[in-house]
Protein backbone atom coordinates (compact mmCIF):
# COMPACT_ATOMS: atom_id res chain seq x y z
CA UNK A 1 -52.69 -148.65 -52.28
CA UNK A 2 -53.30 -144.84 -51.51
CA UNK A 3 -49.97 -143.19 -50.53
CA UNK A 4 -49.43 -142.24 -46.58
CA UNK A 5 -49.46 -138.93 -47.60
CA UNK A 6 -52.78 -138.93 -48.59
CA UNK A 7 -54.05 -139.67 -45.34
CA UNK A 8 -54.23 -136.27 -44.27
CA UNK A 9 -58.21 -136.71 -46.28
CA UNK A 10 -59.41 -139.11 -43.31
CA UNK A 11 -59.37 -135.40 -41.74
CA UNK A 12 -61.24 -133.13 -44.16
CA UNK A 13 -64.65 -132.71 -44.56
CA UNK A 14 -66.25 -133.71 -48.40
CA UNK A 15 -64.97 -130.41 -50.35
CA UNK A 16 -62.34 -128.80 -48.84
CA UNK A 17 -59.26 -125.71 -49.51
CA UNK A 18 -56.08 -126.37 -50.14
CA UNK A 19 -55.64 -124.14 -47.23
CA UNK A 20 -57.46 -126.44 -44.93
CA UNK A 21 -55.58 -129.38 -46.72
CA UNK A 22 -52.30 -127.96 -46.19
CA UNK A 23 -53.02 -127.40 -42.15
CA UNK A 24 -53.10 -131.16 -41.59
CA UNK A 25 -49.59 -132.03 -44.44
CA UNK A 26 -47.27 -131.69 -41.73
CA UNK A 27 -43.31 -132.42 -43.13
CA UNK A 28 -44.42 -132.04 -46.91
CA UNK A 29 -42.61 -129.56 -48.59
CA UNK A 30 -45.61 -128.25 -51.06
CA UNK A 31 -48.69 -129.59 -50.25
CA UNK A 32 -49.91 -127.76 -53.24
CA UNK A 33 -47.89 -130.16 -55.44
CA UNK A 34 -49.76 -132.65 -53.97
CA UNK A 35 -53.19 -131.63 -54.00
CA UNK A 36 -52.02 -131.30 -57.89
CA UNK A 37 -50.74 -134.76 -58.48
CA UNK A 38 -54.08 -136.22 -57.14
CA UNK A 39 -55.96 -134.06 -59.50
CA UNK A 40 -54.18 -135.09 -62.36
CA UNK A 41 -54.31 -138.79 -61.34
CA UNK A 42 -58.23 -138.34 -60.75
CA UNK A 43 -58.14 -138.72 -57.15
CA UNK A 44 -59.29 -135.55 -56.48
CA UNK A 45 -62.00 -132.98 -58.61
CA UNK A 46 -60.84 -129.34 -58.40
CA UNK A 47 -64.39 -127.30 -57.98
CA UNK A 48 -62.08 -124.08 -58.52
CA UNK A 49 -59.49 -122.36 -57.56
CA UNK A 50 -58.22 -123.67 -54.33
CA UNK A 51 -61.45 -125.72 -53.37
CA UNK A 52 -61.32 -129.47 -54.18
CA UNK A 53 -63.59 -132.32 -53.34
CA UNK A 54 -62.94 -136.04 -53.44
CA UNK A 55 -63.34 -138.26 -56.75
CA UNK A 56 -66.33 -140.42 -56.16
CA UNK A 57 -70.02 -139.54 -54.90
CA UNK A 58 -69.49 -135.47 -54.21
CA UNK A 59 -72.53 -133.95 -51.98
CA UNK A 60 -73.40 -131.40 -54.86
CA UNK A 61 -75.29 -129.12 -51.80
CA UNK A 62 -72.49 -128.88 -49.85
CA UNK A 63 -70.36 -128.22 -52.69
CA UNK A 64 -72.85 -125.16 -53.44
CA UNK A 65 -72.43 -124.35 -49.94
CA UNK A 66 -68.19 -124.15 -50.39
CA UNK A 67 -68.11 -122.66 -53.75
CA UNK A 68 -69.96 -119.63 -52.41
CA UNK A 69 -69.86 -119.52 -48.54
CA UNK A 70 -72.57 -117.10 -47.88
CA UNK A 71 -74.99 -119.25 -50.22
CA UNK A 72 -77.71 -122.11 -49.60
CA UNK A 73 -79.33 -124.10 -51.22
CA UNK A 74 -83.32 -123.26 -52.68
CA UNK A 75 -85.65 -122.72 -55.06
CA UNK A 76 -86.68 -126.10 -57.18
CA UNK A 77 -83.68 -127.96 -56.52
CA UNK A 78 -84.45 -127.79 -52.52
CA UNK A 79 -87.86 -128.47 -53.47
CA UNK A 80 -86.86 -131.41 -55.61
CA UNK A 81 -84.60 -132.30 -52.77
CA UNK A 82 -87.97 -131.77 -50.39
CA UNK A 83 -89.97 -134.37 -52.72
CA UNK A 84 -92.21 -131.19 -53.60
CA UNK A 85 -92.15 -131.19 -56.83
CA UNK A 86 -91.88 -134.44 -58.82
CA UNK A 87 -89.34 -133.05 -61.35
CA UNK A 88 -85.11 -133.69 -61.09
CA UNK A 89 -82.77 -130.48 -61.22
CA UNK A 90 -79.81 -131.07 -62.70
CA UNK A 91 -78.42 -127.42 -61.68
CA UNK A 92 -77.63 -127.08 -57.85
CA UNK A 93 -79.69 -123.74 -57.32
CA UNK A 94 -78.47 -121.64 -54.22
CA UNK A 95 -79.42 -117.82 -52.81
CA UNK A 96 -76.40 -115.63 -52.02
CA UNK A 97 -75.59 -112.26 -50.40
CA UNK A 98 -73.50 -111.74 -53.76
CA UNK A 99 -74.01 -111.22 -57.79
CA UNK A 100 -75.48 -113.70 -59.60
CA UNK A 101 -73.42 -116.34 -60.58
CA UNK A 102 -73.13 -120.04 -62.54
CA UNK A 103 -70.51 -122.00 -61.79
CA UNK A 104 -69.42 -125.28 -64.23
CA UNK A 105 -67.53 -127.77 -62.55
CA UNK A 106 -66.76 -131.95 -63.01
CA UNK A 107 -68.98 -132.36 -60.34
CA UNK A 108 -72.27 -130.43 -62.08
CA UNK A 109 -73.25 -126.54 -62.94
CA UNK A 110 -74.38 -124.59 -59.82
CA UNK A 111 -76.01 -121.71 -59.90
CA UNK A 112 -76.04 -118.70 -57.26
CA UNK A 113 -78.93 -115.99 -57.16
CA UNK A 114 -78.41 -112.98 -55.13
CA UNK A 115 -81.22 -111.85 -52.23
CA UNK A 116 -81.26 -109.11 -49.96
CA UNK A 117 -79.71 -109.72 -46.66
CA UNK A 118 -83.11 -109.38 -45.17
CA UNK A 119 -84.76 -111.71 -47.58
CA UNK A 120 -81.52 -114.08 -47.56
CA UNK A 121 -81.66 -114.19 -43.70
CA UNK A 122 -85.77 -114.91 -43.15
CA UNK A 123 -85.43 -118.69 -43.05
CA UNK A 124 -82.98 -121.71 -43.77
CA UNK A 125 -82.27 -124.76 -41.76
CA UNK A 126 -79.06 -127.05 -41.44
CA UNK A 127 -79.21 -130.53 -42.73
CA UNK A 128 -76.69 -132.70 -40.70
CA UNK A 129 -75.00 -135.52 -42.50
CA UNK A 130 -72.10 -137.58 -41.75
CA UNK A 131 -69.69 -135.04 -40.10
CA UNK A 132 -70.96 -132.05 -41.70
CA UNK A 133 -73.73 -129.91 -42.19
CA UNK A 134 -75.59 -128.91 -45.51
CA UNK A 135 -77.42 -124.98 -45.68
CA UNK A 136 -80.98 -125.04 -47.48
CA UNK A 137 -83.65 -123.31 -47.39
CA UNK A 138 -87.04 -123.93 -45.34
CA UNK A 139 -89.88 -125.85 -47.48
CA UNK A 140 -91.53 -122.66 -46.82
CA UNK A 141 -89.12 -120.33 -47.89
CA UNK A 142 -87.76 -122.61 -51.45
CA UNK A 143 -91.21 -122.50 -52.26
CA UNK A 144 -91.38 -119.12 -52.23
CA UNK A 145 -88.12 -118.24 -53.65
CA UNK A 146 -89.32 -120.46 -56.64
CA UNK A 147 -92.17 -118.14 -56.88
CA UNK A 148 -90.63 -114.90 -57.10
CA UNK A 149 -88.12 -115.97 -59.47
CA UNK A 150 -90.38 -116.81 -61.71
CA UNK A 151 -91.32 -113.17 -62.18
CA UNK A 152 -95.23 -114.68 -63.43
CA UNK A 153 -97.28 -111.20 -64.05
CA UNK A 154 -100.66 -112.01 -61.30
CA UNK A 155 -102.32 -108.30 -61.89
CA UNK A 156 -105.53 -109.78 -62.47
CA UNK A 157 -104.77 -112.90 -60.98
CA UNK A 158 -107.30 -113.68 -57.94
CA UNK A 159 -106.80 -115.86 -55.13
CA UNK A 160 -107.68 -119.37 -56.43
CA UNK A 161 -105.52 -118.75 -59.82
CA UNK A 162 -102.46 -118.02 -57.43
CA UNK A 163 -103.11 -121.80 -55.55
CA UNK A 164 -104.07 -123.41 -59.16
CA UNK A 165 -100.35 -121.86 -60.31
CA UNK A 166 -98.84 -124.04 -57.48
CA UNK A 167 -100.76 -126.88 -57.91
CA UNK A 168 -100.83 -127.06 -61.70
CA UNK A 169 -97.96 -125.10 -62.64
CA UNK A 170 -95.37 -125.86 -59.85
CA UNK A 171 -96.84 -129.16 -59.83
CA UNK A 172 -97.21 -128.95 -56.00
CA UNK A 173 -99.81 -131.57 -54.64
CA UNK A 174 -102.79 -130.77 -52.13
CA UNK A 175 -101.12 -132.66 -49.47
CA UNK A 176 -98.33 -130.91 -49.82
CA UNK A 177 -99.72 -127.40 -49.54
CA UNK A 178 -101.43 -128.48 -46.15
CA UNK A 179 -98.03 -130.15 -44.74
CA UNK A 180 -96.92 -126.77 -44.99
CA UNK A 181 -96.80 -124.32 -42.06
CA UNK A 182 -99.26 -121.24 -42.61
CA UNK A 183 -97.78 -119.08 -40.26
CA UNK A 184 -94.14 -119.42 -41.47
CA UNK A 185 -95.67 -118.78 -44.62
CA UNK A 186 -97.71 -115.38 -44.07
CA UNK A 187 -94.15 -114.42 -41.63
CA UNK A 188 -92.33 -114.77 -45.05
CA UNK A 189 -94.76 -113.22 -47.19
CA UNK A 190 -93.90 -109.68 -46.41
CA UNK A 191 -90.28 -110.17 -47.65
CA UNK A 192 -91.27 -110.75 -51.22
CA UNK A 193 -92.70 -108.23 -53.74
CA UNK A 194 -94.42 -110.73 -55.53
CA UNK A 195 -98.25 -110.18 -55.80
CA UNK A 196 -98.99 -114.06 -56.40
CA UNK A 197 -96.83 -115.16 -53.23
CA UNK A 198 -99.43 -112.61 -51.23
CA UNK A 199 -102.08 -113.86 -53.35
CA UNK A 200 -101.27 -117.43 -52.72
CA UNK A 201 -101.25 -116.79 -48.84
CA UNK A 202 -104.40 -115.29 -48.76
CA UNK A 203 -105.68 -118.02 -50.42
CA UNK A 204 -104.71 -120.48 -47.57
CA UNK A 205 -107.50 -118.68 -45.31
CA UNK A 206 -110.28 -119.89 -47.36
CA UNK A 207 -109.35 -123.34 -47.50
């Protein structure tokens, strides 16, 4: 039976600080002690330093979102997420306002790719879930993160080998493409130096 003391996790949302922990231990000596203890009797997971999550199912997005606060998740992993593409990401892939960074924990590798704060800022949503709220990025705006971090050379690329590269390559279906919303597209265009993100968009006129 869990101990009374452990009640204080009714309280705290999936991944939380020790700091936030500590708030709610009122009368226990060192609630760092504590939070110990239930790592080392696998009741908790310790993500890092002072950030711990639950043993059990751990949302691996909002865990993304805690291990780097000014981070969300994109690129294939949101698209995964999106049912875009029909492959499984085992790495948690997030934009950040910081370096690049790749974080191994129990709960699965994350990894964290810096943007500008102009690029970082164009377009993410909030995903609401059971008491909390997950960051990610738009369908839109994964799709083109994806994209440019592929770094694919389109110099003499034209128009229709930009959409076959999404289609084919991405493994994006038709449907898909047309679910998506033009304008948000060409509005995000203009924050990306990639030639075949500008080439794909042009190619949405002429279909």
């Amino acid at each position: 039976m869990r101990n009374a003391t452990h009640d204080f996790m009714n309280h705290l949302p999936p991944v939380f600080s020790a700091r936030e922990a500590a708030s709610l231990m009122l009368g226990i000596r060192s609630p760092a002690h504590v939070l110990s203890r239930m790592v080392d009797n696998q009741e908790l997971v310790r993500l890092r330093r002072g950030l711990f999550a639950a043993t059990g199912s751990i949302d691996t997005f909002f865990a993304a979102n805690r291990l780097v606060p000014n981070s969300y998740v994109s690129f294939e992993t949101a698209l995964s997420h999106y049912g875009m593409i029909p492959e499984r990401v085992e790495t948690v892939m997030s934009v950040c306002l910081t370096r690049h960074t790749r974080i191994t924990t129990e709960a699965g590798d994350f990894e964290f790719m810096a943007q500008t704060h102009e690029l970082f800022s164009a377009s993410h949503t909030l995903e609401f879930r059971q008491g909390y709220s997950v960051r990610i990025a738009t369908r839109e705006k994964a799709l083109f993160d994806t994209i440019s971090r592929m770094r694919i050379r389109a110099t003499s690329m034209t128009e229709d080998d930009a959409r076959r590269f999404v289609i084919e390559g991405l493994r994006v279906e038709e449907d898909t493409i047309h679910s998506l919303s033009i304008r948000e597209l060409r509005r995000l265009s203009p924050f990306y130096t990639s030639r075949l993100i500008h080439l794909f968009v042009s190619s949405l006129r002429s279909h």
